[in-house]
Protein backbone atom coordinates (compact mmCIF):
# COMPACT_ATOMS: atom_id res chain seq x y z
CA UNK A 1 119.28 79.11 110.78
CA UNK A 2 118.30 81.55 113.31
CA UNK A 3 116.24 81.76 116.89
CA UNK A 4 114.35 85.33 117.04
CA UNK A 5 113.52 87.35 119.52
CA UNK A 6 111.15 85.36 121.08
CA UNK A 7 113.90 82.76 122.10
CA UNK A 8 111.81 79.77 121.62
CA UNK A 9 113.79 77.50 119.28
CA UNK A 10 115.34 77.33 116.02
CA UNK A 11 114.03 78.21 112.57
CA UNK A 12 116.28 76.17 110.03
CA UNK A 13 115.56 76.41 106.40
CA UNK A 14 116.94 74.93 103.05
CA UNK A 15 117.41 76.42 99.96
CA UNK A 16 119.26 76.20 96.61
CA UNK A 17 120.78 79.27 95.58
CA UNK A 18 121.96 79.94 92.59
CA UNK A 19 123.70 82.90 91.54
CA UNK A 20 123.67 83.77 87.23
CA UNK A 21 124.84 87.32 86.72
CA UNK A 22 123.08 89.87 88.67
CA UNK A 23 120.09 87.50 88.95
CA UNK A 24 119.69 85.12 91.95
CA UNK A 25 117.54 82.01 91.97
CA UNK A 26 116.31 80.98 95.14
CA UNK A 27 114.42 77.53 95.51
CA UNK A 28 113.30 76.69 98.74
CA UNK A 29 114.08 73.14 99.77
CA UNK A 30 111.90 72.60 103.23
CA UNK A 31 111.93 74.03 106.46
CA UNK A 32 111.57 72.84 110.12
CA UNK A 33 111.62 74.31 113.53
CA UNK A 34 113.60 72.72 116.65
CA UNK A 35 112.07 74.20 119.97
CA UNK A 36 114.35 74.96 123.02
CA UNK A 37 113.50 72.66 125.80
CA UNK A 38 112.27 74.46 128.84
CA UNK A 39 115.26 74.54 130.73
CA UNK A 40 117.23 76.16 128.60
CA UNK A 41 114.81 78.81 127.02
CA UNK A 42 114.25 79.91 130.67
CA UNK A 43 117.67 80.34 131.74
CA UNK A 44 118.14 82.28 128.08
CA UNK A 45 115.27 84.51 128.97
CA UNK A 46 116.78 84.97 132.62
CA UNK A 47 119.99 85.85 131.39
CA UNK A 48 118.94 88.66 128.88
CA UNK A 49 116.61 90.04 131.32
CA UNK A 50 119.99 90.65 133.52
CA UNK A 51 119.50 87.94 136.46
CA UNK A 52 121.74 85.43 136.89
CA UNK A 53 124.23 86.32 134.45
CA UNK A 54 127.72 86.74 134.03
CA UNK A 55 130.30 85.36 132.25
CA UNK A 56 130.20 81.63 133.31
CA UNK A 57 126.45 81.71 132.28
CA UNK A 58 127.30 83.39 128.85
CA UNK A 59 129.79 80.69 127.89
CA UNK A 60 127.37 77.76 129.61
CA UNK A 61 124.81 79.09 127.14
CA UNK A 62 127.06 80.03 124.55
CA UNK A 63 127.96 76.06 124.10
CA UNK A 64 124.30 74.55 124.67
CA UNK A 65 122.45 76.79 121.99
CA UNK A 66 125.87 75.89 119.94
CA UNK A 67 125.01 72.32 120.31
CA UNK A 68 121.17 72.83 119.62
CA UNK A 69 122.06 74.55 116.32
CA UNK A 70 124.30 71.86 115.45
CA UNK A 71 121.26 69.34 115.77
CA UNK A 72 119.08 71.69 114.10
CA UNK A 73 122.00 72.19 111.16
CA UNK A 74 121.55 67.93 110.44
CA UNK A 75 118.22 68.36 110.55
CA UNK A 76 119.02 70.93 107.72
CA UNK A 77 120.93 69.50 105.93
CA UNK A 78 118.29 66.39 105.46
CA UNK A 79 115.83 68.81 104.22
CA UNK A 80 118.82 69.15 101.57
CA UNK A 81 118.85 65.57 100.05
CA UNK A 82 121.53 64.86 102.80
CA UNK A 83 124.00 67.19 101.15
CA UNK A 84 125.08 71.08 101.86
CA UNK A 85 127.45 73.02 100.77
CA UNK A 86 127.13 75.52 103.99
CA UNK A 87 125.47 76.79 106.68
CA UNK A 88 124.64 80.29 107.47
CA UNK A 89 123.67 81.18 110.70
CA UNK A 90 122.25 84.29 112.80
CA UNK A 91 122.28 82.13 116.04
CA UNK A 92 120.72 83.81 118.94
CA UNK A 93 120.71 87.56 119.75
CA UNK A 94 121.31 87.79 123.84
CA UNK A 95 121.99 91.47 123.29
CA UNK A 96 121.54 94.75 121.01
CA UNK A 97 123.26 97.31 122.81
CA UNK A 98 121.86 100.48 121.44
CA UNK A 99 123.03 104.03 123.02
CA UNK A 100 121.16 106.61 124.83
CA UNK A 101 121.55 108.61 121.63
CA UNK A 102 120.25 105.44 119.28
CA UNK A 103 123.91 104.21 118.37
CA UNK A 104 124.40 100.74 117.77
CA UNK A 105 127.27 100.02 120.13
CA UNK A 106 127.71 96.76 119.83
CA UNK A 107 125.72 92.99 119.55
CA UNK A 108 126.09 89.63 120.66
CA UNK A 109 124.33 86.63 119.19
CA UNK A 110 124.93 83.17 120.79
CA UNK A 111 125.46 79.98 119.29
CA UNK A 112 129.44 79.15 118.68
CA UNK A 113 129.41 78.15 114.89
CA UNK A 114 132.56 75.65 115.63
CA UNK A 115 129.70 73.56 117.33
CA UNK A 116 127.90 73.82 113.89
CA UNK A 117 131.05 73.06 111.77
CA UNK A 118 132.00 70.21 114.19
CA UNK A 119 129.13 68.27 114.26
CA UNK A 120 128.61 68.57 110.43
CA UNK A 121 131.58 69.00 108.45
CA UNK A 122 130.65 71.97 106.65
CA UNK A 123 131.73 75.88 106.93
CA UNK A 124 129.44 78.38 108.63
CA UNK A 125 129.06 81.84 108.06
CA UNK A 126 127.98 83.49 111.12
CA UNK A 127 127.82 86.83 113.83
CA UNK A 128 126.58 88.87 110.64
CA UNK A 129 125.37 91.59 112.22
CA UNK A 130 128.93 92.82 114.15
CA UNK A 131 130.36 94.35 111.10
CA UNK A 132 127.81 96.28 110.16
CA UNK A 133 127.78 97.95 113.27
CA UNK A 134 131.63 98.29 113.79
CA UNK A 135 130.79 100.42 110.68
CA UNK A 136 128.71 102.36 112.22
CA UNK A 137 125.16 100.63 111.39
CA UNK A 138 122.51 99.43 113.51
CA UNK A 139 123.18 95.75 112.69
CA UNK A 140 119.70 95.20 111.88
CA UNK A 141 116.92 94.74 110.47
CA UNK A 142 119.34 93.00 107.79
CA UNK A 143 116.58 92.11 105.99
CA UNK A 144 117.00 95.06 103.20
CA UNK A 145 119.20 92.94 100.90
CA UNK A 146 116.46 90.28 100.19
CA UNK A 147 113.59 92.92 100.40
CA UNK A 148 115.60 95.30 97.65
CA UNK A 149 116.05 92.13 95.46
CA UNK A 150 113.03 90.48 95.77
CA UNK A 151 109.62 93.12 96.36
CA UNK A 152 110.19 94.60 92.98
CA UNK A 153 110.00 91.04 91.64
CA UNK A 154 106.30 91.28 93.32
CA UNK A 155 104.56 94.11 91.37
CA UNK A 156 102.34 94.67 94.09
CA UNK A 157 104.21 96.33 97.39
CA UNK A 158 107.10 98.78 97.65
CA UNK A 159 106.71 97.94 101.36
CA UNK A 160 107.78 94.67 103.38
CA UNK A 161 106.95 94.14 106.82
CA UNK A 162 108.14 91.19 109.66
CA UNK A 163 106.06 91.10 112.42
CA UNK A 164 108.80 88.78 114.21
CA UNK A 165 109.33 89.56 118.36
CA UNK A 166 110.38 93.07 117.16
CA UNK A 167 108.37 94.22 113.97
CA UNK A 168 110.76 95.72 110.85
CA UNK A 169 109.71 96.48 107.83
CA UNK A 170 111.78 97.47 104.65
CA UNK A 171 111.01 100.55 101.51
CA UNK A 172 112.22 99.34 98.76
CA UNK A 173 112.22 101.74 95.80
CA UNK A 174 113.52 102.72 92.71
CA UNK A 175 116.98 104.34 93.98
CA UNK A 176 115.78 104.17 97.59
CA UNK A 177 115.77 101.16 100.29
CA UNK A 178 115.14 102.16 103.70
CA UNK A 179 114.71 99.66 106.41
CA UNK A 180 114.06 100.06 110.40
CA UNK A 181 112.67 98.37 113.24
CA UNK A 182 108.95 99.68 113.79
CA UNK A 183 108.71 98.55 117.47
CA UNK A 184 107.88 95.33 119.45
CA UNK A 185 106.17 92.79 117.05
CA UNK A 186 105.51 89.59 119.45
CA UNK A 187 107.21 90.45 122.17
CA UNK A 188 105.36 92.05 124.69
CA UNK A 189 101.87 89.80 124.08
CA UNK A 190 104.25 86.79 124.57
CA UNK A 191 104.91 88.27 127.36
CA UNK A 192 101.53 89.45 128.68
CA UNK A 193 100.43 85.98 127.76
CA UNK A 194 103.31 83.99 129.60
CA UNK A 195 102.48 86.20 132.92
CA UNK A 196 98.60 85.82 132.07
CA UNK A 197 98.43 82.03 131.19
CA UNK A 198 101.63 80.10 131.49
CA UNK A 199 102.00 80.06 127.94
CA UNK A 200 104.12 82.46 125.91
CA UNK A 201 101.74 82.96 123.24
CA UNK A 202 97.96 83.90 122.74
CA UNK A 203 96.99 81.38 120.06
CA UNK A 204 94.81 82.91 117.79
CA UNK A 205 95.18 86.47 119.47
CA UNK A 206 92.04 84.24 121.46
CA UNK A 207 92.71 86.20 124.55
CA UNK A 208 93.07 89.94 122.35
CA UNK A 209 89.76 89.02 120.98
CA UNK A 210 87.95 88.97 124.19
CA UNK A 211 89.37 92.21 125.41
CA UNK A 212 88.70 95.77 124.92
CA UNK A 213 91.55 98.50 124.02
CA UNK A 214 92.35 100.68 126.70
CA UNK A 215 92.79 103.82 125.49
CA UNK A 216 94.87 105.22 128.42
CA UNK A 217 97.37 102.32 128.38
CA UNK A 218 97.73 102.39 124.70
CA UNK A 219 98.50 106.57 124.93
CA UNK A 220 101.26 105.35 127.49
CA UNK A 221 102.92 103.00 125.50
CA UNK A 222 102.97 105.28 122.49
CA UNK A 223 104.60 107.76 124.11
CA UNK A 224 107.83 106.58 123.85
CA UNK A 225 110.98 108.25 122.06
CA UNK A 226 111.82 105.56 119.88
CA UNK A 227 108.87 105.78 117.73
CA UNK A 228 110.12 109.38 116.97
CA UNK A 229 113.56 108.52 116.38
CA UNK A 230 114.24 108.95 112.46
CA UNK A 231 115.60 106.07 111.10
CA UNK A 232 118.21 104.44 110.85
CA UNK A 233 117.44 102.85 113.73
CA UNK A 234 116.90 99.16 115.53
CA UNK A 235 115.72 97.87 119.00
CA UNK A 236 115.30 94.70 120.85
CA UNK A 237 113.55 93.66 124.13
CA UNK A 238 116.72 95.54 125.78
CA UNK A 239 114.37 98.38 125.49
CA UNK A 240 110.72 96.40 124.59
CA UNK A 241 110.65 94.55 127.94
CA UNK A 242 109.36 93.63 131.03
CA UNK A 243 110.64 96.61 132.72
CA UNK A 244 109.06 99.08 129.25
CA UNK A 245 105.41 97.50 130.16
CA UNK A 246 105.77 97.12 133.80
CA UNK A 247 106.45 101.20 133.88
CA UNK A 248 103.78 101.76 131.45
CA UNK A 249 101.34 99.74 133.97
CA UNK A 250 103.07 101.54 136.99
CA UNK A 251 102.14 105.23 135.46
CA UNK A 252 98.46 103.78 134.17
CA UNK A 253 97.94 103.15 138.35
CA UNK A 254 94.68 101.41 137.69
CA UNK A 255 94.41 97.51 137.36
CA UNK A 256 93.45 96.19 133.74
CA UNK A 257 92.48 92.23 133.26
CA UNK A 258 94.44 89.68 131.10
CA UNK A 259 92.28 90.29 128.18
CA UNK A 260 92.30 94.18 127.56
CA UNK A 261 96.01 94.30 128.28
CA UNK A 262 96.63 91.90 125.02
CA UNK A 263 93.88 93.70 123.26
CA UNK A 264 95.84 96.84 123.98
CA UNK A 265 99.52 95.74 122.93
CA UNK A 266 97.84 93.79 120.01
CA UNK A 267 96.75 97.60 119.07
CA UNK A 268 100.39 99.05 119.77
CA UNK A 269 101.75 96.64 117.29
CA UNK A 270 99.64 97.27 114.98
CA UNK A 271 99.43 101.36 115.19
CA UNK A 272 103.09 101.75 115.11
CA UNK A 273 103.76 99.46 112.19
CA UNK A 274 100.99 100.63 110.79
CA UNK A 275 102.05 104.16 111.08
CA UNK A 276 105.52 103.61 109.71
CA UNK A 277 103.59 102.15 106.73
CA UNK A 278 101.65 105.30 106.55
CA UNK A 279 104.88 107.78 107.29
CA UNK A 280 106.64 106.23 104.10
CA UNK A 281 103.58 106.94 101.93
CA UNK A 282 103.41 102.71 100.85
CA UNK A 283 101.81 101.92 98.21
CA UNK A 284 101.25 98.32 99.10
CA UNK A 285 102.92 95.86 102.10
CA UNK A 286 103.31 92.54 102.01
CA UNK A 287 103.42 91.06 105.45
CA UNK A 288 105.58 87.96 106.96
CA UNK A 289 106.70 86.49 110.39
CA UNK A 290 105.04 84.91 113.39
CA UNK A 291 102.45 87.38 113.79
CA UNK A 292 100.72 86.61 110.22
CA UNK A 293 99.35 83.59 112.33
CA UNK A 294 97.69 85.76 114.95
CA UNK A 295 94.15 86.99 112.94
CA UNK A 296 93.28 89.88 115.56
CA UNK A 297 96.68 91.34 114.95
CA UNK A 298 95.92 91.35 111.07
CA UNK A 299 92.76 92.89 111.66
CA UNK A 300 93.94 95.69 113.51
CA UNK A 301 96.74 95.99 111.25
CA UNK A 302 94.39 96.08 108.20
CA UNK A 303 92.24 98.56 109.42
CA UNK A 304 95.33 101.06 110.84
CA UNK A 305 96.71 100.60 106.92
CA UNK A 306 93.56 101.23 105.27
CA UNK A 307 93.77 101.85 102.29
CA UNK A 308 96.81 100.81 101.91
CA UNK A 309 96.74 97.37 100.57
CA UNK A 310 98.34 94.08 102.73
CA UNK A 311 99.19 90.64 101.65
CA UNK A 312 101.21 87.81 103.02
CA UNK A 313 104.43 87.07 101.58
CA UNK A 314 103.38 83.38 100.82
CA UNK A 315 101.08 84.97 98.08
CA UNK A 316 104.24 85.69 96.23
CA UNK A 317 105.89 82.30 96.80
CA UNK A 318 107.84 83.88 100.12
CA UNK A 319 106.76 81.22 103.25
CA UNK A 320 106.15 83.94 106.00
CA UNK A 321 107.42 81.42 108.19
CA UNK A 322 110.66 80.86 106.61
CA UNK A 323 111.52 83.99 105.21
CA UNK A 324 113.74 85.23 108.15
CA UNK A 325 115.74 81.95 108.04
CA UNK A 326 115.76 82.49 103.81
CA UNK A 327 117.32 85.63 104.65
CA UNK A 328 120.54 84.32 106.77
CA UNK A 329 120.67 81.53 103.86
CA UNK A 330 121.27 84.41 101.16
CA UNK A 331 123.43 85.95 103.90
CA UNK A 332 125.62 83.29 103.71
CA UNK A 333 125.62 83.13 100.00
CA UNK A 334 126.63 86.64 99.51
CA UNK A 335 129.51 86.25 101.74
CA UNK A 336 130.69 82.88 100.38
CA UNK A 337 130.80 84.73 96.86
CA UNK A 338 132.38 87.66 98.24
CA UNK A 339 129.32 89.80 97.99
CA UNK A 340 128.65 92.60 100.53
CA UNK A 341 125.83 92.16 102.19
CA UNK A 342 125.21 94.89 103.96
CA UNK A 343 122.48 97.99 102.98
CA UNK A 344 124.49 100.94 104.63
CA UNK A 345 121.13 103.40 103.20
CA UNK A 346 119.11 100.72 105.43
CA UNK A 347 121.36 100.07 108.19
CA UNK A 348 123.44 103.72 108.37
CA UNK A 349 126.84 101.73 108.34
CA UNK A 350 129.88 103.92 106.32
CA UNK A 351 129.61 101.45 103.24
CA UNK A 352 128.93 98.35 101.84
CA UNK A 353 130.67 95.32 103.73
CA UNK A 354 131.17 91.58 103.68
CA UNK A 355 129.34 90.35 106.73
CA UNK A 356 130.08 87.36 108.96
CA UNK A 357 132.68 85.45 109.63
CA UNK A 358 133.94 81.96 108.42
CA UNK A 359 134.64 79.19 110.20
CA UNK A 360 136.18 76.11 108.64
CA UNK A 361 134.36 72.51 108.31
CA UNK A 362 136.12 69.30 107.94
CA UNK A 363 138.07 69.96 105.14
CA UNK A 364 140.58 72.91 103.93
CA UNK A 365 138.58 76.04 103.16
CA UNK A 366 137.91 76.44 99.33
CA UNK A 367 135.77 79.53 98.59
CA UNK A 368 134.84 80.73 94.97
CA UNK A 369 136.42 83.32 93.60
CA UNK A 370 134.51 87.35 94.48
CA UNK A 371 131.73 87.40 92.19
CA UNK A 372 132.14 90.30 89.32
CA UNK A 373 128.53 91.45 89.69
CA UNK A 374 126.21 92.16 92.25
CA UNK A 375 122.65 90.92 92.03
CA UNK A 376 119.98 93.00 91.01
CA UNK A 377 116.93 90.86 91.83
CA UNK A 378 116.05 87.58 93.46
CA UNK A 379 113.93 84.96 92.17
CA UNK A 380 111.91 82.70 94.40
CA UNK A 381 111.05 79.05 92.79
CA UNK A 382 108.63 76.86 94.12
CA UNK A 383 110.16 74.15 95.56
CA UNK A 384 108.87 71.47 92.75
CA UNK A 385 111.24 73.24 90.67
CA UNK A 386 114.03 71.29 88.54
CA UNK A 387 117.33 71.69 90.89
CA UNK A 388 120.12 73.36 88.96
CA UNK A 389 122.70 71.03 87.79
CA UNK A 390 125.90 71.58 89.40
C-alpha cells in the first residue's frame, strides 16, 4: 500500500510472492484504489505546503491516514481470498527533506502502521525509506530492487521509468543499476489544473492539448539546479511546488492562459525525463505510473526519446497502475525474509540494509529464518496463474 505524491488516496495491491532460490515469483492478485475524502486530502496538502501545521496537526493526520490505510489494508486483504500473511506499507510521504547541497537529511511518511496491524491482525512492514537515508542514501526512488530483478526479465529496455507526481526512472544493467528522480512527473499539471479548473487533474492532458508551449516559460523552468545535479539524487514537491512555478511565472512577468501553461509543464516533464533517458544512452524504456494515462504527455515523451524505443510496463505483464504498490509488496517480502532491500549504487546509502520496521499483529511475531540467497530476478505471473501451494 502506498499514497504518492499526488496525495489523493491509496493504491493497495495483492500479490503472492514466492521466493525459490535466487528466483522470485510474483503473481499479482488484484488491485484497488481508496480515494481520500476531501477534507482530509486538503488539510494533507495544507500541511505539506507549510500552513497550518505543527505538531498537533502532524499527529491529527498521522492517526486519520493510519485509519484510512487500515480500511484500505481489508480491502487488501479481500483481494487476497480473505487471507494475508502481511502488509507492507509506504504510507504517505508529508516530507523529503533534502539539503542545500542534495543530502537526504531525513523523511517522514504518515500513516501509523499500529492502525494497520490493529484493525487487521497482521504485521506491517513500514517507514522503508528512513534507513536508507540514516545510511546516507536519498531514500528514494526505491524502486531499483524490482527494476534490477525484473527489466532484464523483459528483453526489451535497460531503462524503467515512473511518471508518478515526481518522475524516476531506473538503469538497470549488467553490473550497473542506477536509479534517480528525473523531476516533477504529475505534480505541477495537477497543480496547474486544480488552480485552472477545480480539479486536480487534466483528464486526457484535454487542457495540454489545446495549448501551445511557451518557449520562454519552459527555458525558466529548465533552468533549475537539480536537473544538473549528478545522481544520486531524489526530490519531492518540497522543491517541485507551488512556490517553484509561482517564481518561474513571477520571472516570465507576462500572463499565459490555462491551456499553454499545461502544454508547457506537460513539455517539462517530458524533456527532462526524456533527457535523463537520453544522458544514460537507453537502449529501450518501458514506462509506468499515472502519467501513462495522460496521451499528450506520451506524445511529447515519444517524440523527446526518439529513437529510443517506449513501451508500457503492462506489455510485459507489469500493471502501470500497480507497479508502485507491487514494489512496497516485494519491500515487505525482502524484509520479512531478512533480505536487504536497499540499492546503495541507486540510492548512495554506505551498503546494503534491511529496510522498514516491524510492527506486530495479533499474534506473537514469527518471522522465517534470513534467506541464504539473494534473488537474482523476478518473475511476474499473470494473475490466472495456479497459486503456489503452501
Amino acid at each position: 500500500m502506498l499514497s504518492g505524491t499526488s496525495m489523493d488516496g491509496i493504491d493497495v495491491a495483492a500479490a503472492e510472492v514466492v521466493l525459490d532460490g535466487t528466483t522470485i515469483r510474483l503473481r499479482h492478485l488484484g488491485s484497488t484504489s481508496t480515494p481520500y475524502p476531501a477534507g482530509l486530502r486538503d488539510e494533507l496538502v495544507r500541511a505539506t505546503s507549510g500552513r497550518d501545521c505543527d505538531a498537533g496537526a502532524l499527529c491529527r493526520l498521522d492517526t486519520r491516514i493510519g485509519e484510512r490505510f487500515a480500511r484500505a489494508a481489508v480491502a487488501g486483504t479481500e483481494l487476497a481470498g480473505g487471507r494475508a500473511d502481511l502488509v507492507a506499507s509506504l504510507g504517505q510521504t508529508a516530507h523529503h527533506w533534502i539539503d542545500a547541497h542534495g543530502r537526504a537529511r531525513g523523511t517522514l511518511q504518515l500513516g501509523a502502521p499500529a492502525w494497520i496491524a490493529e484493525r487487521t491482525g497482521l504485521p506491517v512492514v513500514a517507514d522503508f525509506r528512513a534507513r536508507d537515508v540514516a545510511a546516507g542514501g536519498q531514500g528514494a526512488p526505491l524502486a531499483a530492487v524490482l527494476d534490477a530483478l525484473w527489466l532484464p526479465g523483459t528483453g526489451f529496455a535497460d531503462v524503467a521509468l515512473n511518471l508518478g507526481g515526481i518522475a524516476n526512472l531506473t538503469l538497470a544493467r549488467p553490473g550497473r543499476t542506477l536509479a534517480f528522480d528525473t523531476g516533477p512527473g504529475n505534480a505541477l499539471l495537477d497543480l496547474a489544473a486544480q488552480r485552472a479548473t477545480g480539479i486536480p487533474q487534466d483528464a486526457g492532458g484535454a487542457l495540454a492539448g489545446s495549448g501551445h508551449v511557451h518557449a520562454d516559460l519552459l527555458d525558466l523552468l529548465l533552468d533549475d539546479p537539480y536537473y544538473r545535479r549528478s545522481p544520486p539524487k531524489s526530490t519531492g514537491k518540497e522543491h517541485f511546488g507551488a512556490a517553484h512555478l509561482d517564481a518561474a511565472l513571477h520571472r516570465l512577468g507576462t500572463p499565459i492562459d490555462a491551456a499553454d501553461l499545461l502544454a508547457t509543464l506537460t513539455e517539462l516533464t517530458a524533456e527532462t525525463a526524456a533527457a535523463a533517458c537520453r544522458d544514460l544512452g537507453a537502449a529501450g524504456v518501458v514506462v509506468s505510473g499515472g502519467g501513462v494515462h495522460n496521451p499528450v504527455l506520451l506524445t511529447a515523451l515519444r517524440s523527446r526519446l526518439d529513437p529510443i524505443p517506449l513501451r508500457t510496463s503492462d506489455e510485459f505483464g507489469m500493471p502501470a497502475d500497480d507497479k508502485e504498490a507491487l514494489l512496497t509488496a516485494l519491500l515487505g517480502v525482502l524484509t520479512w525474509h531478512g533480505i536487504a532491500a536497499d540499492v546503495p549504487a541507486a540510492t548512495g546509502a554506505a551498503g546494503p540494509r534491511l529496510l522498514g520496521s516491524v510492527t506486530p499483529g495479533a499474534e506473537p511475531l514469527r518471522m522465517p529464518e534470513p534467506a541464504e540467497q539473494r534473488p537474482r530476478e523476478l518473475l511476474v505471473l499473470p494473475a490466472e496463474t495456479e497459486p503456489e501451494q503452501p
